[in-house]
C-alpha atoms as a PDB file:
ATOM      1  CA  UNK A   1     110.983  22.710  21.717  1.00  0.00           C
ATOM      2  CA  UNK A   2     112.038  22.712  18.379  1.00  0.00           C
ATOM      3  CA  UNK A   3     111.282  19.820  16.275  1.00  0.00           C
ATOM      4  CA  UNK A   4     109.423  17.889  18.842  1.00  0.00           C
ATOM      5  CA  UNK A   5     105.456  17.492  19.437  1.00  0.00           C
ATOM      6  CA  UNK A   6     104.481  20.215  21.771  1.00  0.00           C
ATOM      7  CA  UNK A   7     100.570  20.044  21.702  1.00  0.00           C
ATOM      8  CA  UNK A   8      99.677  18.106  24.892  1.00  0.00           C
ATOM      9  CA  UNK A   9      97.090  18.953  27.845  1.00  0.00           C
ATOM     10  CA  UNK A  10      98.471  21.513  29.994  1.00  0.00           C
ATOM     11  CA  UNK A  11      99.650  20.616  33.586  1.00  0.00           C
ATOM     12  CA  UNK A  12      96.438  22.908  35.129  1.00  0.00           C
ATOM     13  CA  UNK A  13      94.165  20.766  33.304  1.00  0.00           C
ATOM     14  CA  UNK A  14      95.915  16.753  33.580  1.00  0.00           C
ATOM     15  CA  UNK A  15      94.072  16.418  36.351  1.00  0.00           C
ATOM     16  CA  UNK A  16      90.793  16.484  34.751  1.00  0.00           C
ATOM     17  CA  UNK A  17      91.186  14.659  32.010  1.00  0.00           C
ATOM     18  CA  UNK A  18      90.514  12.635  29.454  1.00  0.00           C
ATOM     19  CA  UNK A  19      88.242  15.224  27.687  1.00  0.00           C
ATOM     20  CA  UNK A  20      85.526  14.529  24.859  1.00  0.00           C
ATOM     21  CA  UNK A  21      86.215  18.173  23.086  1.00  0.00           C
ATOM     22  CA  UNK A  22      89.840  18.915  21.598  1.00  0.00           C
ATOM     23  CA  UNK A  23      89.746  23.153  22.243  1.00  0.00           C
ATOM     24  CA  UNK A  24      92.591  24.488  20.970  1.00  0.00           C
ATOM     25  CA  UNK A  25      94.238  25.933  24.183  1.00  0.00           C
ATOM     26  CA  UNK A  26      96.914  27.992  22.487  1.00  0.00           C
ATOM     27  CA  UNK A  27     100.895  27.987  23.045  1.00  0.00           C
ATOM     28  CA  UNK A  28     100.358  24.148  21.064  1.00  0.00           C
ATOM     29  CA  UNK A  29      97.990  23.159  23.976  1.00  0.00           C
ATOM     30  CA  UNK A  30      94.753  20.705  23.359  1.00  0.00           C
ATOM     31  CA  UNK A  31      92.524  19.237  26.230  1.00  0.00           C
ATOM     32  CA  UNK A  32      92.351  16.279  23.647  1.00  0.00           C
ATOM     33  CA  UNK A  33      95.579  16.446  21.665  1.00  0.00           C
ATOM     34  CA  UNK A  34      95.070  12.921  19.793  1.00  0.00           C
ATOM     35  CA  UNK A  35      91.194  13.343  18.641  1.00  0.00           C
ATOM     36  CA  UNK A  36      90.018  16.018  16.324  1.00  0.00           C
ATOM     37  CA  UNK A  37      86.090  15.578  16.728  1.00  0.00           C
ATOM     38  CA  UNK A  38      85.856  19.316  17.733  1.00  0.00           C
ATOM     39  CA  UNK A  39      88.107  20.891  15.645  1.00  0.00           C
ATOM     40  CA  UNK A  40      85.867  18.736  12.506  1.00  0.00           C
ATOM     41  CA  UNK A  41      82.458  19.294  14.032  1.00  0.00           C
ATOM     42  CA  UNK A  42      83.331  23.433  14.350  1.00  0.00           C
ATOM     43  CA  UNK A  43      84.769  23.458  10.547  1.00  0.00           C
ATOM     44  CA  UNK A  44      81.686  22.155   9.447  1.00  0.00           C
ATOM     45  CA  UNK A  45      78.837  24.205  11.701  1.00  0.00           C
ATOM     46  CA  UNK A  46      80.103  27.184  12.485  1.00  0.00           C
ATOM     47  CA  UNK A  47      80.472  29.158   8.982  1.00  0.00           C
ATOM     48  CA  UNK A  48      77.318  27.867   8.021  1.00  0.00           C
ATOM     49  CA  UNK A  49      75.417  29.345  11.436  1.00  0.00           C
ATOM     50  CA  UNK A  50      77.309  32.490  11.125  1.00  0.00           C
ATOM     51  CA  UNK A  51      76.589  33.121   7.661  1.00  0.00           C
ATOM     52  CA  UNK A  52      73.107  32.669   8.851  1.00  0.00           C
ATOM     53  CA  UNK A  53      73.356  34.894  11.797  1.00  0.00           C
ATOM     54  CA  UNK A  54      74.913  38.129   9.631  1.00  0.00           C
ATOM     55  CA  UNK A  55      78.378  37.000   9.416  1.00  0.00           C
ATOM     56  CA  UNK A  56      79.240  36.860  13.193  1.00  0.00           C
ATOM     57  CA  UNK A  57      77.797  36.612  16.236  1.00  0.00           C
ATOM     58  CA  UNK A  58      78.096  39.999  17.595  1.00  0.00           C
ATOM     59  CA  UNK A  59      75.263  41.174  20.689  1.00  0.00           C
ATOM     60  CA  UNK A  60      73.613  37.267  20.375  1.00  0.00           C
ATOM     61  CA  UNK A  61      73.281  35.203  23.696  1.00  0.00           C
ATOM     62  CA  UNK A  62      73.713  31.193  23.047  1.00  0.00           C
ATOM     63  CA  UNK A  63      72.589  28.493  24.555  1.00  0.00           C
ATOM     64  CA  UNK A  64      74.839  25.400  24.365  1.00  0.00           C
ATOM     65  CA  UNK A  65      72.943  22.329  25.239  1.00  0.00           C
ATOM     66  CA  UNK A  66      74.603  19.197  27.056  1.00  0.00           C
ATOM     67  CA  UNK A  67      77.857  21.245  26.350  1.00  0.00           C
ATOM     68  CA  UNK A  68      80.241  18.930  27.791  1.00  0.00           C
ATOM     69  CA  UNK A  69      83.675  20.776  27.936  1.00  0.00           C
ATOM     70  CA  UNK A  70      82.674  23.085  26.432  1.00  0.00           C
ATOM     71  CA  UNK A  71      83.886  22.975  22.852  1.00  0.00           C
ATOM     72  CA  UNK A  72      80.710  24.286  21.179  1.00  0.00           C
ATOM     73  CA  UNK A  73      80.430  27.410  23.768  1.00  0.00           C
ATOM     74  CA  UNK A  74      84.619  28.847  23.267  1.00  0.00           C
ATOM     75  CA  UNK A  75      83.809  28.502  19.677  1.00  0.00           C
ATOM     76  CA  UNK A  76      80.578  30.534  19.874  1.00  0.00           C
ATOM     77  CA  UNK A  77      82.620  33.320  22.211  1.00  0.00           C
ATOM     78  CA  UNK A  78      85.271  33.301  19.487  1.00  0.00           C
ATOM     79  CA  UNK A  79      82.966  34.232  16.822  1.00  0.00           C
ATOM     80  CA  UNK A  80      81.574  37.009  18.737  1.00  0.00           C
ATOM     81  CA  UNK A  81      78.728  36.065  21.043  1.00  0.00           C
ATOM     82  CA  UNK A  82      77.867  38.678  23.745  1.00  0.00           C
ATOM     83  CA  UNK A  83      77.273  35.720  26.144  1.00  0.00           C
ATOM     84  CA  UNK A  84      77.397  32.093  26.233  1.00  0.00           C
ATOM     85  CA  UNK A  85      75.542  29.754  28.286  1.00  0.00           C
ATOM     86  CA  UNK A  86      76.303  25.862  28.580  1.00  0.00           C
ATOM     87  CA  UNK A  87      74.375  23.477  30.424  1.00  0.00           C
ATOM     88  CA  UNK A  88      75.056  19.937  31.233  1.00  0.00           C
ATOM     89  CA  UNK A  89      73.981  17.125  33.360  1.00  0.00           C
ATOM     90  CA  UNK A  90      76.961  15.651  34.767  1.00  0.00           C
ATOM     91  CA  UNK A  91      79.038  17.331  36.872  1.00  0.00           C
ATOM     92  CA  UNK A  92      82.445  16.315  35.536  1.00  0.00           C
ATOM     93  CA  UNK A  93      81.374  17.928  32.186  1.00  0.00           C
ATOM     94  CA  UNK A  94      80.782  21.326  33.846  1.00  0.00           C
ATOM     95  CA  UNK A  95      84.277  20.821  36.552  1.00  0.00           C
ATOM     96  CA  UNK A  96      85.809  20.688  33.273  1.00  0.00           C
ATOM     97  CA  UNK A  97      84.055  23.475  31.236  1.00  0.00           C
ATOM     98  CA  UNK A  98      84.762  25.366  34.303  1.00  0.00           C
ATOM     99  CA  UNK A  99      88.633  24.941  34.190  1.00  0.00           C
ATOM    100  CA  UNK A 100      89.106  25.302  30.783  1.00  0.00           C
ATOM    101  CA  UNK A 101      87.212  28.796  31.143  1.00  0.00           C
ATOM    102  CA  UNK A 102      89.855  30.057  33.940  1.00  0.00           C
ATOM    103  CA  UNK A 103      92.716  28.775  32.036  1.00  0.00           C
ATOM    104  CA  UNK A 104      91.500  30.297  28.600  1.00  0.00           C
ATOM    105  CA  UNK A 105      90.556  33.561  30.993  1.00  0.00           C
ATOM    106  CA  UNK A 106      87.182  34.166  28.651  1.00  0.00           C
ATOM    107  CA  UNK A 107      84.563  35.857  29.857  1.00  0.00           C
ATOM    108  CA  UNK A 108      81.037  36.422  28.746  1.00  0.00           C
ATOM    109  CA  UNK A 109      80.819  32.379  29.360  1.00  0.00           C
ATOM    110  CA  UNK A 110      79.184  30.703  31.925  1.00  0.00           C
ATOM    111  CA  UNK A 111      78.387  26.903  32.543  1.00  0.00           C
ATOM    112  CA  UNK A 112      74.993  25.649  34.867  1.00  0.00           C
ATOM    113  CA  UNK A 113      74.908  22.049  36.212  1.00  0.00           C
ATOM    114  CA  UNK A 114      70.995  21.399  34.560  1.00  0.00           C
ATOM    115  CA  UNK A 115      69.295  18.694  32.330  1.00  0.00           C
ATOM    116  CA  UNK A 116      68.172  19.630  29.224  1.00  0.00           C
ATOM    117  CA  UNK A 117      64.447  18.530  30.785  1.00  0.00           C
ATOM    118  CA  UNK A 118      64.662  21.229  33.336  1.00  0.00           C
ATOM    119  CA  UNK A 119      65.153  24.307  30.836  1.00  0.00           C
ATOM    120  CA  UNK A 120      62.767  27.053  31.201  1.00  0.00           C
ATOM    121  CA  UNK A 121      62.722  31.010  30.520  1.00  0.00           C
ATOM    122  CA  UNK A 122      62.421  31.862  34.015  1.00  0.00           C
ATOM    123  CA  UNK A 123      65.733  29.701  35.408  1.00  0.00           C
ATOM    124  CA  UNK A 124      67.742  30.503  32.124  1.00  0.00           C
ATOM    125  CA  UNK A 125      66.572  33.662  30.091  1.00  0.00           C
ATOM    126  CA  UNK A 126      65.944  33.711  26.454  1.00  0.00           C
ATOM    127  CA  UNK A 127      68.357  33.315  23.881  1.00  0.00           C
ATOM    128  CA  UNK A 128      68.962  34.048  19.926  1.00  0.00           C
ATOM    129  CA  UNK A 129      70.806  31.144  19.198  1.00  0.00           C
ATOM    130  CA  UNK A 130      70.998  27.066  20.925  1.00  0.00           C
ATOM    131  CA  UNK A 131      73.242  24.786  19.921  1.00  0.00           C
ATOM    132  CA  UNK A 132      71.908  21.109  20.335  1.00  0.00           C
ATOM    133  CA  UNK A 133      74.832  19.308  19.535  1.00  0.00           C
ATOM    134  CA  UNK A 134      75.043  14.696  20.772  1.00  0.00           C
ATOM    135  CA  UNK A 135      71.525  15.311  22.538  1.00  0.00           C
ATOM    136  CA  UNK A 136      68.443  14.128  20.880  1.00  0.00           C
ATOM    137  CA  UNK A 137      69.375  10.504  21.070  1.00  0.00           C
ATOM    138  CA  UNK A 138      70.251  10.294  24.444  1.00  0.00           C
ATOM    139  CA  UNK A 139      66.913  11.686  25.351  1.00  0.00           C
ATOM    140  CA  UNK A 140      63.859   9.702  26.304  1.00  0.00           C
ATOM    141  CA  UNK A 141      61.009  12.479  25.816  1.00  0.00           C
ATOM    142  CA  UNK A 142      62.814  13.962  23.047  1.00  0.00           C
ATOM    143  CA  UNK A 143      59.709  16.297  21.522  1.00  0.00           C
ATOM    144  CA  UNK A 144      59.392  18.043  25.204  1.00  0.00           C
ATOM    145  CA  UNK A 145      62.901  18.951  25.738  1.00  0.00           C
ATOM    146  CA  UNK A 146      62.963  19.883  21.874  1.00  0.00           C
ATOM    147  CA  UNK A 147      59.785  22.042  23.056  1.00  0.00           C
ATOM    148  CA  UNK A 148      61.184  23.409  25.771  1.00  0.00           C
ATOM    149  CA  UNK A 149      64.395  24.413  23.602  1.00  0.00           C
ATOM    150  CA  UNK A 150      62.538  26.413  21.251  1.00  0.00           C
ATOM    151  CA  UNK A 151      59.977  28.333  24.031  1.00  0.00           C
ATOM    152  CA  UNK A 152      63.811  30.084  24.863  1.00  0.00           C
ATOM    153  CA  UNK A 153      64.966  30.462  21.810  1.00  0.00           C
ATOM    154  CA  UNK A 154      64.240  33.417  19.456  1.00  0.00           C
ATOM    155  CA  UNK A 155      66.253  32.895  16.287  1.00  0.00           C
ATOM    156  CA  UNK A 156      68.406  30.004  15.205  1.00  0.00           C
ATOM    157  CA  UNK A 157      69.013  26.116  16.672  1.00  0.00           C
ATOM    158  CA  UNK A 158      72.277  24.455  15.243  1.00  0.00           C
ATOM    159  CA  UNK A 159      71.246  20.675  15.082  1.00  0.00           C
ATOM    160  CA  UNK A 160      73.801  17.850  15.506  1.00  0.00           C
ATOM    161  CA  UNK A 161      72.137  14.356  15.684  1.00  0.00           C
ATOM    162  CA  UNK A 162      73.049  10.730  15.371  1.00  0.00           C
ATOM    163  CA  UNK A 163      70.200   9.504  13.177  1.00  0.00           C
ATOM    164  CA  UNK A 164      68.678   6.056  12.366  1.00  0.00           C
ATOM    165  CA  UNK A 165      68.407   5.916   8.190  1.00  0.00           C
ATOM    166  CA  UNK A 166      66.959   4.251   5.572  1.00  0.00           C
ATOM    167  CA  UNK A 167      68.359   3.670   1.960  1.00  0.00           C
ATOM    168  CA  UNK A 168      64.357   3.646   0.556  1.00  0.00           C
ATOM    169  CA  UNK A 169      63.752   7.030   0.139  1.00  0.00           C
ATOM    170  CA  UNK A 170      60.064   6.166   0.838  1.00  0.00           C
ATOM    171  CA  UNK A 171      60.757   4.786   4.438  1.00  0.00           C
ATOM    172  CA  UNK A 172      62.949   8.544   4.757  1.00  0.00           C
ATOM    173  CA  UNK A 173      59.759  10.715   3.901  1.00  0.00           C
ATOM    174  CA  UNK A 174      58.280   9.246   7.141  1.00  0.00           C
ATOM    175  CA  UNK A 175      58.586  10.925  10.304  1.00  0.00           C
ATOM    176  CA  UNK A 176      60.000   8.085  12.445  1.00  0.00           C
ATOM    177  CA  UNK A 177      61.641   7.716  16.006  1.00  0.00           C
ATOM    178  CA  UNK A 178      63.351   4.031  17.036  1.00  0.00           C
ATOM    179  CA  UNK A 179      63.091   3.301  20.823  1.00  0.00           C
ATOM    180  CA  UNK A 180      65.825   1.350  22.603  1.00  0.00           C
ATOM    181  CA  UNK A 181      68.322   1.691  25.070  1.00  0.00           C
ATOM    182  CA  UNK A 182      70.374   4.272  25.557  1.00  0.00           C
ATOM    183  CA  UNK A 183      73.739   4.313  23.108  1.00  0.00           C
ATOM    184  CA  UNK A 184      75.477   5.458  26.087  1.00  0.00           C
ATOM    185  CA  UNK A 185      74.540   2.017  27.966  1.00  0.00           C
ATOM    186  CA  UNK A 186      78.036   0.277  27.392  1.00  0.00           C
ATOM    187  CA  UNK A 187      79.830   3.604  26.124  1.00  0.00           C
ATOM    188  CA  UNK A 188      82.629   4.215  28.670  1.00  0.00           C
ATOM    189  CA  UNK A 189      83.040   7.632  30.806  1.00  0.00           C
ATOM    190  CA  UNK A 190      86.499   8.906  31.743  1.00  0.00           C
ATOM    191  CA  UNK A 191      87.809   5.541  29.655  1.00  0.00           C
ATOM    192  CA  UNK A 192      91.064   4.730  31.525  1.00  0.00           C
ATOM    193  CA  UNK A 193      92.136   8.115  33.059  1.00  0.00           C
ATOM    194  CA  UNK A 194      93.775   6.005  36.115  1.00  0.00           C
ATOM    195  CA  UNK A 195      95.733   3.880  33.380  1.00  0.00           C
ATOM    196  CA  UNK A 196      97.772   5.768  30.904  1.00  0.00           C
ATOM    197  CA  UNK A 197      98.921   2.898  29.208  1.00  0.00           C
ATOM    198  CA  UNK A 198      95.634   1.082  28.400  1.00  0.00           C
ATOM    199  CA  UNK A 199      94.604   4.664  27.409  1.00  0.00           C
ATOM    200  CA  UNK A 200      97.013   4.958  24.685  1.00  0.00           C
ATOM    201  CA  UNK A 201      96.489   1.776  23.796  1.00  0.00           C
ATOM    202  CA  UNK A 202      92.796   2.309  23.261  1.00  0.00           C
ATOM    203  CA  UNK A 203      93.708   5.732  21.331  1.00  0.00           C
ATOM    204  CA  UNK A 204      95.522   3.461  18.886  1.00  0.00           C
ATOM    205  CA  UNK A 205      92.793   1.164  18.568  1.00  0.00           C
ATOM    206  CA  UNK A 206      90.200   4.034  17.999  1.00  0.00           C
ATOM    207  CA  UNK A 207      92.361   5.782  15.567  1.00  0.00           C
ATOM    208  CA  UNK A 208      93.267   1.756  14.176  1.00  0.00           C
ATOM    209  CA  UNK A 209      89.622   0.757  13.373  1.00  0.00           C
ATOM    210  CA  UNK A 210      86.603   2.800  12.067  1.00  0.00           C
ATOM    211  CA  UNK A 211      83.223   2.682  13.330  1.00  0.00           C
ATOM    212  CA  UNK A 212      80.694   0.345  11.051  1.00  0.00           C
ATOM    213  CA  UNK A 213      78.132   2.331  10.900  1.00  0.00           C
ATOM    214  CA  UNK A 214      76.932  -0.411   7.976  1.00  0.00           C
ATOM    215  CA  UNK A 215      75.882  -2.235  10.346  1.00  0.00           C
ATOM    216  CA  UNK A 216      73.103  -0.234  11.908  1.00  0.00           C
ATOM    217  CA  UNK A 217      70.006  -1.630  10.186  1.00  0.00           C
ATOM    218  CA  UNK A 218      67.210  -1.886  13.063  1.00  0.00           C
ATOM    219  CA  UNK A 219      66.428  -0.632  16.290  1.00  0.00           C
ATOM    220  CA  UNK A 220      67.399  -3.510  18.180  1.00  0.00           C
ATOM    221  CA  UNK A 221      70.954  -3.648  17.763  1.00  0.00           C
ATOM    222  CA  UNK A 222      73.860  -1.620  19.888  1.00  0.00           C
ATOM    223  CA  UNK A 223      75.448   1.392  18.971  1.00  0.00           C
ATOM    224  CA  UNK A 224      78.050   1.033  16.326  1.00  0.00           C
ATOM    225  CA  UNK A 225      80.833   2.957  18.469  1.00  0.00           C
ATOM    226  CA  UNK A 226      79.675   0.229  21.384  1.00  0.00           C
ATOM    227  CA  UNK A 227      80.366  -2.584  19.208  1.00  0.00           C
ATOM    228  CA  UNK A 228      83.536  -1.329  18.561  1.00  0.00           C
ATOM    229  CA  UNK A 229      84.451  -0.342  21.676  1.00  0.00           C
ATOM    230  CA  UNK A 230      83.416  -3.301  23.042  1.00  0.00           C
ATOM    231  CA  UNK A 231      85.762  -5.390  21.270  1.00  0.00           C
ATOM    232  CA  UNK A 232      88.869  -3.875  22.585  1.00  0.00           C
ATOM    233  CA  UNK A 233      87.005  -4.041  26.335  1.00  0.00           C
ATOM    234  CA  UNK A 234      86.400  -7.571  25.901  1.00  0.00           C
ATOM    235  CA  UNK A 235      90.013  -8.103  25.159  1.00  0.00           C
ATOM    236  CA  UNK A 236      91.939  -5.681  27.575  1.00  0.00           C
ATOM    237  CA  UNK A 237      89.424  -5.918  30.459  1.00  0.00           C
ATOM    238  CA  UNK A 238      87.495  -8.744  30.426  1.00  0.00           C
ATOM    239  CA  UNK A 239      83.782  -8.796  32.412  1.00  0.00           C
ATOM    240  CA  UNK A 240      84.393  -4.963  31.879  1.00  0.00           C
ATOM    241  CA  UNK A 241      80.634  -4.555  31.132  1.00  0.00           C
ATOM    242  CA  UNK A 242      78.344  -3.242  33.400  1.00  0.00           C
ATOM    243  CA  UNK A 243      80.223  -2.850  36.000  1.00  0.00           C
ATOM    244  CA  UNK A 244      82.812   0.178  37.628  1.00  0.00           C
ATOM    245  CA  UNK A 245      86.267  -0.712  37.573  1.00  0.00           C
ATOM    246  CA  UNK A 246      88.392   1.602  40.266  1.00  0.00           C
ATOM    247  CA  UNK A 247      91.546   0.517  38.607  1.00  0.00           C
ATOM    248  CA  UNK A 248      90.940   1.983  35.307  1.00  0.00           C
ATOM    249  CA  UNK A 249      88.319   4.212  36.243  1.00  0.00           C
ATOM    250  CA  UNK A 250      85.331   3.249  33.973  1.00  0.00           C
ATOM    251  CA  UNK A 251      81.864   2.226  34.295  1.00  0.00           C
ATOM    252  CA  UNK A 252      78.415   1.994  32.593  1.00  0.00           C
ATOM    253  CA  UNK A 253      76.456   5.137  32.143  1.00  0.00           C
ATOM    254  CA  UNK A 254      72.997   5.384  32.038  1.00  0.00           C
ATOM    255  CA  UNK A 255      72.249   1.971  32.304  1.00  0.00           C
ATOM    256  CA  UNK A 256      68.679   0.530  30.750  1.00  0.00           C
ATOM    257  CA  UNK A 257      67.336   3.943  29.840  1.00  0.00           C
ATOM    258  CA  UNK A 258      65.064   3.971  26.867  1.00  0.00           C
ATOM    259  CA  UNK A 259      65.422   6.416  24.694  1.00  0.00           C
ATOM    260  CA  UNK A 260      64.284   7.770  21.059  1.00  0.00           C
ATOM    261  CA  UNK A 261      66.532   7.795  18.090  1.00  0.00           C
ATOM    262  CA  UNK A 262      64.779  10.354  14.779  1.00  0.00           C
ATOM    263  CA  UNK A 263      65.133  10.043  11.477  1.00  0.00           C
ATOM    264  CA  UNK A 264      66.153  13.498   9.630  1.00  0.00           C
ATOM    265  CA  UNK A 265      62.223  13.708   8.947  1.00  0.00           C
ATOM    266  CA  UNK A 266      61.650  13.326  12.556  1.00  0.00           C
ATOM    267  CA  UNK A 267      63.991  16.095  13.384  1.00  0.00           C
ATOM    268  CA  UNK A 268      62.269  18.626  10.813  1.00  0.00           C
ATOM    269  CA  UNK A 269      58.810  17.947  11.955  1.00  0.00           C
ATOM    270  CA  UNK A 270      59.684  18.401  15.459  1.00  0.00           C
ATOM    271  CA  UNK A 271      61.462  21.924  14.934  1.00  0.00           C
ATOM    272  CA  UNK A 272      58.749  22.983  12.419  1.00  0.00           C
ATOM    273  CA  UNK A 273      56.618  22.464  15.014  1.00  0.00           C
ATOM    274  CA  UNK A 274      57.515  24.255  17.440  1.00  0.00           C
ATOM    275  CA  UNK A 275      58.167  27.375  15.082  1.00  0.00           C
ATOM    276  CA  UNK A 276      61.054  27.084  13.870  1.00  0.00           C
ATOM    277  CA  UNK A 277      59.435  27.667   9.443  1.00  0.00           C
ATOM    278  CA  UNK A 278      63.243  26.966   7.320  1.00  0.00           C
ATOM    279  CA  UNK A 279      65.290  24.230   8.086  1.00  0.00           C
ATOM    280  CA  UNK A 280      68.217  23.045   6.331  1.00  0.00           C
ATOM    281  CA  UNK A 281      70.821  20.346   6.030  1.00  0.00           C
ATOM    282  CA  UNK A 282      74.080  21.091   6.622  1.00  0.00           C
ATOM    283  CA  UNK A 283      75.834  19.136   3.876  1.00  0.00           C
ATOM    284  CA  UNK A 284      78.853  17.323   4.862  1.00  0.00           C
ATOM    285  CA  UNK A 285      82.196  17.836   2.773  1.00  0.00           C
ATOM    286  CA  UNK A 286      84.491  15.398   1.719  1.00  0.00           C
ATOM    287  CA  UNK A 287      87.044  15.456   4.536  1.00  0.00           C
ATOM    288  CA  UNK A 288      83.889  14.873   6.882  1.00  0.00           C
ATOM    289  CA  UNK A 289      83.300  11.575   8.963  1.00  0.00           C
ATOM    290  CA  UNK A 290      81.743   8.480   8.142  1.00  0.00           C
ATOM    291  CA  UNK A 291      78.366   9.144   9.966  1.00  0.00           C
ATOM    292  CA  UNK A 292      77.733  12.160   8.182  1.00  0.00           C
ATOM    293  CA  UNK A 293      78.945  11.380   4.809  1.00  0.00           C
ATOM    294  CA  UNK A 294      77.163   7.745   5.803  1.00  0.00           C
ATOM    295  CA  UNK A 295      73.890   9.614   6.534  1.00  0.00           C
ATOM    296  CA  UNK A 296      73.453   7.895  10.088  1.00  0.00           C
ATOM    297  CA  UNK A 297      74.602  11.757  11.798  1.00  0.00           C
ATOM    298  CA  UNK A 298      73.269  15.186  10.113  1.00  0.00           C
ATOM    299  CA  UNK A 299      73.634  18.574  11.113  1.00  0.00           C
ATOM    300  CA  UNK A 300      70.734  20.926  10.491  1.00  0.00           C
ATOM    301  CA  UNK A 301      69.934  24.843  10.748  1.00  0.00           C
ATOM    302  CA  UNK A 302      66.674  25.917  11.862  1.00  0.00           C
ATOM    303  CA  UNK A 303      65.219  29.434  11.756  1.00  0.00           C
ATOM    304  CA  UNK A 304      62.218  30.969  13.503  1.00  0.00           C
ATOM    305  CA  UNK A 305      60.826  34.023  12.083  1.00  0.00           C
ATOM    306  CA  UNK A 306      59.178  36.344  14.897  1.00  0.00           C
ATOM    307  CA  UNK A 307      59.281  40.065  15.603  1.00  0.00           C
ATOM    308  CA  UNK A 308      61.490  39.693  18.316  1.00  0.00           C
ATOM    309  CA  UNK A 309      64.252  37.694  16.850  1.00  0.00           C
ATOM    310  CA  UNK A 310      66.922  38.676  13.750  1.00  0.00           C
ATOM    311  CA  UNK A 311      64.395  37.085  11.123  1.00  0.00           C
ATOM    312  CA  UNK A 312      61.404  39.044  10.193  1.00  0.00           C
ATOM    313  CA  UNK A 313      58.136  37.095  10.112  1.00  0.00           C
ATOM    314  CA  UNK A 314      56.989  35.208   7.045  1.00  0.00           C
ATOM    315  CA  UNK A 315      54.151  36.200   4.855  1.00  0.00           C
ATOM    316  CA  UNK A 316      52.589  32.789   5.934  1.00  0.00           C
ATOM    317  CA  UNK A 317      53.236  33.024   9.325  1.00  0.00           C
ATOM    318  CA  UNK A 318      51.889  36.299   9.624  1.00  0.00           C
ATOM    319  CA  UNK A 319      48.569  35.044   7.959  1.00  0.00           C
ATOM    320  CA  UNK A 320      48.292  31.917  10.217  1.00  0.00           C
ATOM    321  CA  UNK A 321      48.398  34.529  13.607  1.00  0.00           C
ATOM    322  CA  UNK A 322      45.964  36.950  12.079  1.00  0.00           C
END
């Protein structure tokens, strides 16, 4: 109505909520009306990887990688991809995908129920273009799934990592990976979807107090978003940690698994690696977030030049196969 807030979640979709992605559902309709990390996270990939790709993404297939709702795969279809593919490992991610693809009514999209560790050509096809968007750190034999990503993929990997970083430029030049628990450990699923108050209350907080990222000088220490999260836990709900609470409907994911956090050097290596010759940095503008402009997140383009992808083969990499 007229001169009142209309974007909300639609009524098909409440009960599924909370969602991590904010698509724009049209008709001033959000599955995550009060956060914007989508809407941010598409303004700064997206023109960059289809600049890349010829100005659109016209006849490409795309692989979205732990796509969660699906944020990163609607945005691909919108730009023109011939078919989208999203996998995920939980099944809530994929229930939701799923219903925002029959209310949207988009076809040419299709989400699989699959860990990024079980990827292979013969389950999933090949593809021109992945998008490996809040992976590599939750992943505890990062270099084979990064391995197994590139075997499918012809063309192009968009890169989105949380990254540990160092302001000595010498300790940066180093390939490095940290090893600790997972970030996830005390990071709250489905945060208070059975208690609508303590869920806006927690949206103010969010939206109240930044993440230190500052803070994150060794591999030892929690997440920065867990810290902060943790302090409004400890204060709403305490013994909240570790343990499922029916009442608000939150509990621990992935609790105790090791994982490995890169540095950008890390990341490069690793794609170079497996094939993938020019990478670059997706430089963050100013209206970006702290962990990019911060330098403890970067996004990253990667390119593999074969005869059967959209880039021609380099002069160098046609001498090394000769």
């Amino acid at each position: 109505m007229t001169g009142q807030q209309t974007t909300s979640i639609p009524k098909e979709l409440q009960s599924l909520k909370p969602f991590f992605h904010d698509i724009d559902l049209g008709n001033g309709f959000n599955t995550a009306p009060d956060t914007h990390r989508m809407i941010e996270m598409e303004n700064l990939f997206f023109p960059i990887l289809v600049n890349v790709c010829g100005g659109n993404l016209n006849g490409k297939r795309v692989l979205d990688v732990g796509c969660n709702c699906g944020g990163f795969s609607f945005a691909a279809k919108r730009f023109g991809a011939k078919e989208v593919v999203g996998i995920d490992s939980d099944e809530k991610n994929i229930q939701q995908a799923q219903a925002v693809k029959k209310y949207l009514n988009i076809d040419g999209v299709s989400f699989i129920k699959m860990t990024a560790e079980e990827l292979d050509i013969d389950k999933i096809g090949e593809f021109d273009v992945a998008i490996v968007a809040g992976i590599i750190y939750h992943l505890s034999n990062p270099l084979d799934v990064i391995k197994k990503i590139a075997d499918i993929t012809k063309s192009v990997l968009l890169i989105d990592s949380h990254v540990h970083y160092s302001s000595n430029t010498s300790e940066e030049d180093i390939p490095s990976w940290w090893m600790l628990s997972d970030t996830d450990q005390n990071d709250f699923d489905g945060l208070f979807s059975n208690n609508e108050q303590l869920a806006n209350e927690y949206m103010k907080f969010e939206q109240s107090k930044s993440v230190n990222y500052g803070k994150l000088t060794n591999q030892f220490m929690p997440s920065p978003s867990t810290l902060r999260d943790m302090e409004f836990l400890m204060e709403n709900i305490p013994n909240s940690v570790g343990e499922v609470r029916t009442d608000c409907n939150i509990g621990s994911a992935k609790p105790g698994q090791l994982v490995f956090i890169p540095n950008k050097k890390a990341i490069i290596k690793a794609v170079r690696h497996n094939g993938f010759e020019d990478v670059v940095e997706i430089v963050p503008h100013r209206f970006s977030s702290y962990p990019y402009l911060g330098k403890f997140r970067v996004g990253m383009i990667a390119i593999k030049r074969s005869q059967d992808g959209f880039f021609p083969q380099s002069i160098i990499h046609q001498k090394l196969i000769k």
